[in-house]
Structures are given as C-alpha cells and as structure tokens.
N, C-alpha and C. Protein backbone atom coordinates (compact mmCIF):
# COMPACT_ATOMS: atom_id res chain seq x y z
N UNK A 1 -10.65 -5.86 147.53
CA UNK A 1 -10.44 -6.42 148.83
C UNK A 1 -11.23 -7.73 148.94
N UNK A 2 -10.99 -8.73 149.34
CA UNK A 2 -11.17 -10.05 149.88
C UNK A 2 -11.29 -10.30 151.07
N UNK A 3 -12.49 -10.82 151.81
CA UNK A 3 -12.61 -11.25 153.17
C UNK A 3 -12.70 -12.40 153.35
N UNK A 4 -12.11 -13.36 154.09
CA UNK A 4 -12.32 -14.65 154.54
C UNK A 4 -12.10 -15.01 155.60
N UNK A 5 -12.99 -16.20 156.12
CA UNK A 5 -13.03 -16.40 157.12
C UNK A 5 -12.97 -18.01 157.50
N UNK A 6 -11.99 -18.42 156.58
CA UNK A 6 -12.20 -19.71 156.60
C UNK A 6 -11.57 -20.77 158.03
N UNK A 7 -10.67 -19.84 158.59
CA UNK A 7 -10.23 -20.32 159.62
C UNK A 7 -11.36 -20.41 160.86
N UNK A 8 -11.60 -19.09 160.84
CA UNK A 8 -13.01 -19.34 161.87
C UNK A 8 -13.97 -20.23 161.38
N UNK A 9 -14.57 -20.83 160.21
CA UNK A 9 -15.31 -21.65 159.77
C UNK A 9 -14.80 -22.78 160.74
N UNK A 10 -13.27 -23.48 160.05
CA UNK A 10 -13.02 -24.65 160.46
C UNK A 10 -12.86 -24.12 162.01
N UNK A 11 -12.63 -23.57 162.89
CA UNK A 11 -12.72 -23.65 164.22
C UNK A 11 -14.39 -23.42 164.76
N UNK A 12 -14.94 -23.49 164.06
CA UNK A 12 -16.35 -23.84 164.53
C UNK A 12 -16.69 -25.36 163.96
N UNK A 13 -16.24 -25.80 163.40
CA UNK A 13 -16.22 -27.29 163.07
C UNK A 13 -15.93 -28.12 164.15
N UNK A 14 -14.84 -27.40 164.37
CA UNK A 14 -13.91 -28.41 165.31
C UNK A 14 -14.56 -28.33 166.93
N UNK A 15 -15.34 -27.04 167.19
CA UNK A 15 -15.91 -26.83 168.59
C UNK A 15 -16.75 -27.28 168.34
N UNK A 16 -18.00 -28.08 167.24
CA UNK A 16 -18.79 -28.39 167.44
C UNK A 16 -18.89 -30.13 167.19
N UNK A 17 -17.51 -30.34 167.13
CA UNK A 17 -16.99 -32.08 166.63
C UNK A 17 -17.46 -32.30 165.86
N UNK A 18 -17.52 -31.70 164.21
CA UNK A 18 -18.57 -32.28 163.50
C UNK A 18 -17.36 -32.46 162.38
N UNK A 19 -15.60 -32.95 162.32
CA UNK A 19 -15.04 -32.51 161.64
C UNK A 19 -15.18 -33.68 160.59
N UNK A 20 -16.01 -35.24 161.22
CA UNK A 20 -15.98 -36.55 160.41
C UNK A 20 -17.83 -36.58 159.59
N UNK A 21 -18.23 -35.21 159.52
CA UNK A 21 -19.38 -34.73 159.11
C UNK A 21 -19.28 -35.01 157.34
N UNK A 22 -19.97 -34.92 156.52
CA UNK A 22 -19.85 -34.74 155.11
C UNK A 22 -19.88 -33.45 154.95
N UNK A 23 -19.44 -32.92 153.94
CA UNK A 23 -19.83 -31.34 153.47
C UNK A 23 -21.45 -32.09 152.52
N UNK A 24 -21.82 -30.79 152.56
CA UNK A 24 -23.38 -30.71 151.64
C UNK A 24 -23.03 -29.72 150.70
N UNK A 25 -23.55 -30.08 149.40
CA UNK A 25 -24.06 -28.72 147.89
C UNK A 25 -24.75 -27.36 148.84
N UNK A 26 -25.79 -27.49 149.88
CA UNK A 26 -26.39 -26.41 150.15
C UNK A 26 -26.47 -26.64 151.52
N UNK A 27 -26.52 -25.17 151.99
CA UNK A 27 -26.31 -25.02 153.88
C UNK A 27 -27.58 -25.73 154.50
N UNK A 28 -28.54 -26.08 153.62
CA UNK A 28 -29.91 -26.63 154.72
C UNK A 28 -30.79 -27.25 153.57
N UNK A 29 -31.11 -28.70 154.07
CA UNK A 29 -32.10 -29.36 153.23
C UNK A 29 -33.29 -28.69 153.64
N UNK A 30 -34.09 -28.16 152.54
CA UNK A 30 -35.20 -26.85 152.25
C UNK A 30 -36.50 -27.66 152.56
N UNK A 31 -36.14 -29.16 152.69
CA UNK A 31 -37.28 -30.19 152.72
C UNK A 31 -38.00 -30.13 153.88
N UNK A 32 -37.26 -30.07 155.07
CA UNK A 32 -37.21 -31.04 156.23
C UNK A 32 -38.11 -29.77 157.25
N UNK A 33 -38.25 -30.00 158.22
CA UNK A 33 -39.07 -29.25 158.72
C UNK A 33 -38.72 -29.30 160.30
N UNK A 34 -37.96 -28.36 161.14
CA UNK A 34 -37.10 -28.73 161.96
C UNK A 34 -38.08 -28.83 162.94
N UNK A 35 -37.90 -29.30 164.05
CA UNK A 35 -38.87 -29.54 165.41
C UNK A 35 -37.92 -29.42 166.88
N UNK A 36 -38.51 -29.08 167.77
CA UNK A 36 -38.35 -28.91 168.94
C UNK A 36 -38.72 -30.01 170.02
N UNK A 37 -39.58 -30.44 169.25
CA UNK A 37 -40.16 -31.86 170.52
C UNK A 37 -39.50 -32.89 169.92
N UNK A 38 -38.44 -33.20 168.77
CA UNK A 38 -38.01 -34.48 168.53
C UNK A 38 -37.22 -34.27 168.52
N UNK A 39 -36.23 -35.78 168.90
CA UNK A 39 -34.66 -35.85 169.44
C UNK A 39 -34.50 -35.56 170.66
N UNK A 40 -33.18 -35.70 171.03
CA UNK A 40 -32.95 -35.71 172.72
C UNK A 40 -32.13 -33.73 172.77
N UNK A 41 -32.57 -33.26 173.61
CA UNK A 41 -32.18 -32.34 173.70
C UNK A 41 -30.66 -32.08 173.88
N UNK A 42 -30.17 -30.89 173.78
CA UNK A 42 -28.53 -30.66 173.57
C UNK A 42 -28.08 -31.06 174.88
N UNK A 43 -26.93 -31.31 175.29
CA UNK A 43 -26.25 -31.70 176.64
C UNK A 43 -25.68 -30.46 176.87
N UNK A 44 -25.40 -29.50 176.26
CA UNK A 44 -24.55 -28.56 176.55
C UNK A 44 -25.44 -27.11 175.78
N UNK A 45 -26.31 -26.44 176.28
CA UNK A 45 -27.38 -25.25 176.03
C UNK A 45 -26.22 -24.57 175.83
N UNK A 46 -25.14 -23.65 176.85
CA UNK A 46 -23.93 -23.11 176.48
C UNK A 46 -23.21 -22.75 175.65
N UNK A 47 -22.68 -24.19 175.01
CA UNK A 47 -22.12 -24.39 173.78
C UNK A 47 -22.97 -24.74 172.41
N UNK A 48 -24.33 -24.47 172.26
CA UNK A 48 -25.18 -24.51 171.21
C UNK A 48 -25.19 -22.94 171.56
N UNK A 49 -25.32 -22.24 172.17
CA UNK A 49 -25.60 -20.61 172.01
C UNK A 49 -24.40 -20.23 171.42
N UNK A 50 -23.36 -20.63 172.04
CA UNK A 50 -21.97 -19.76 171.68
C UNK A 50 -22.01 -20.55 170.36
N UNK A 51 -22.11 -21.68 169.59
CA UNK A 51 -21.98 -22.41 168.18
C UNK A 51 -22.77 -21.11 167.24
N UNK A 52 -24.40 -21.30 167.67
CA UNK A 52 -24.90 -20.69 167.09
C UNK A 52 -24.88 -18.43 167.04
N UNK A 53 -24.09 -18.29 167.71
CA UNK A 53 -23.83 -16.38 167.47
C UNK A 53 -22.37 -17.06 166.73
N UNK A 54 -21.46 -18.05 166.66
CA UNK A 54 -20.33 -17.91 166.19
C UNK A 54 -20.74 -18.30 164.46
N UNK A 55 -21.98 -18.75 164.18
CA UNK A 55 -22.66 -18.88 163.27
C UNK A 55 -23.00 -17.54 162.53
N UNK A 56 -23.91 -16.94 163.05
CA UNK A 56 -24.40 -15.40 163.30
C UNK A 56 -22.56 -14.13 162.52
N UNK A 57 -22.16 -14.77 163.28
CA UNK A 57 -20.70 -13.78 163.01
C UNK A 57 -20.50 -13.99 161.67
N UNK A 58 -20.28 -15.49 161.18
CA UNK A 58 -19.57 -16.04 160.20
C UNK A 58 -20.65 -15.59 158.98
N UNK A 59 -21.67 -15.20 159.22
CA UNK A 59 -22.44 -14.74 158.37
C UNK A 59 -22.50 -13.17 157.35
N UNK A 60 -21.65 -12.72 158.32
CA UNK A 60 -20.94 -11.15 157.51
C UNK A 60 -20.50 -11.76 156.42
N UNK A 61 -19.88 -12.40 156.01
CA UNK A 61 -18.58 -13.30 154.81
C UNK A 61 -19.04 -14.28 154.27
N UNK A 62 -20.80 -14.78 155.07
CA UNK A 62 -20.88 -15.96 154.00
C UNK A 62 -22.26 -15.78 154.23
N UNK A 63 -22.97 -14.64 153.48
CA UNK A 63 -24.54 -14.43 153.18
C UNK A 63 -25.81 -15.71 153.03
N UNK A 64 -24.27 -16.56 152.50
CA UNK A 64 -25.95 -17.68 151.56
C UNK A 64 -25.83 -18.81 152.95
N UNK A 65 -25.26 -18.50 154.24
CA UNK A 65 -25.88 -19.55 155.29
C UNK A 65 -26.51 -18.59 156.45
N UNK A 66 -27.30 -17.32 155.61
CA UNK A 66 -27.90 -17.17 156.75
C UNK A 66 -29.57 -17.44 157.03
N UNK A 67 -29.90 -18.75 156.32
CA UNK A 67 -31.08 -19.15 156.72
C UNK A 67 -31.00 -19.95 157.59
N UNK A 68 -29.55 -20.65 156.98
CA UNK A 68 -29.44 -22.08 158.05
C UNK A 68 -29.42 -21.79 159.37
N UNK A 69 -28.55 -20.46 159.67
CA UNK A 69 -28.05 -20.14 160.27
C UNK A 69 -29.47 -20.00 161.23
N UNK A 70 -30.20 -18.75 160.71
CA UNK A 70 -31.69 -18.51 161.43
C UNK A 70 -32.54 -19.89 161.48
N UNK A 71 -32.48 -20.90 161.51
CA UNK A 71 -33.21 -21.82 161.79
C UNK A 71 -32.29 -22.34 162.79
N UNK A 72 -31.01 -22.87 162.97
CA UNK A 72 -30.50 -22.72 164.10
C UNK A 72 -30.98 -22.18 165.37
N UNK A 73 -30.64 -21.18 165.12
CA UNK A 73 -31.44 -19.87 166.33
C UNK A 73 -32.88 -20.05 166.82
N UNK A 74 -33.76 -20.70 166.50
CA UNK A 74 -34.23 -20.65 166.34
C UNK A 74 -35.13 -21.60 167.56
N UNK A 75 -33.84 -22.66 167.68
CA UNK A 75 -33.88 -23.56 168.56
C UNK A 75 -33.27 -23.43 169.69
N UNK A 76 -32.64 -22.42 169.95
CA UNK A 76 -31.87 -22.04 171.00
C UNK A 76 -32.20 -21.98 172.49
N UNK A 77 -32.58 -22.84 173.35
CA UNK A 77 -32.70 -22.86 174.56
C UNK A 77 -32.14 -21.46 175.43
C-alpha cells in the first residue's frame, strides 16, 4: 500500500502563496536559528495556525518534515 498526499501538499502551497517559492534539498536550513522578536509579525495569526496543523497533518506521510514542521509551531501566536 502507498500513501500520498501530494495534493494536499500543493494545496497548502497555494493557501500559503508560496507557489513562486523555490523548492529546497532539505525541509529546514539546520543553520539558522529562528526568532520571535525579528521580522514583522504575521497579518493573519488564523491562517498561520490553520497553515501550520495542516502542516502537522501532512506529517503522517512525510516523517522527514517533522522538525520543520515543529519549529513552525513553535511560533504560533
């Protein structure tokens, strides 16, 4: 049996407008060190919660983004 979920992938692309984005080799540069006090905060708290559990979901089917995924969350207003 085979699970995929690639449709829900690209419809989280597309809710989060990121479709003129690059793809990356790996779900999270391991470098960087995310912060809370820099940058302008989200315009839409709402739609970063619902992005990030539709993240959370997509993670049953795709194990190796669930760090990115938890650093996401992480920031969640």
């Amino acid at each position: 049996m085979f699970l995929s979920q690639r449709k829900f992938a690209e419809e989280i692309v597309l809710r989060a407008k990121m479709t003129n984005c690059k793809a990356a080799a790996t779900p999270v540069d391991s470098r960087s060190k995310l912060s809370a006090d820099v940058g302008n905060p989200i315009s839409d708290p709402t739609l970063y919660r619902s992005l990030a559990g539709a993240l959370q979901y997509l993670t049953f089917t795709r194990p190796e983004i669930a760090y990115a995924v938890q650093q996401v969350c992480l920031f969640m207003l």
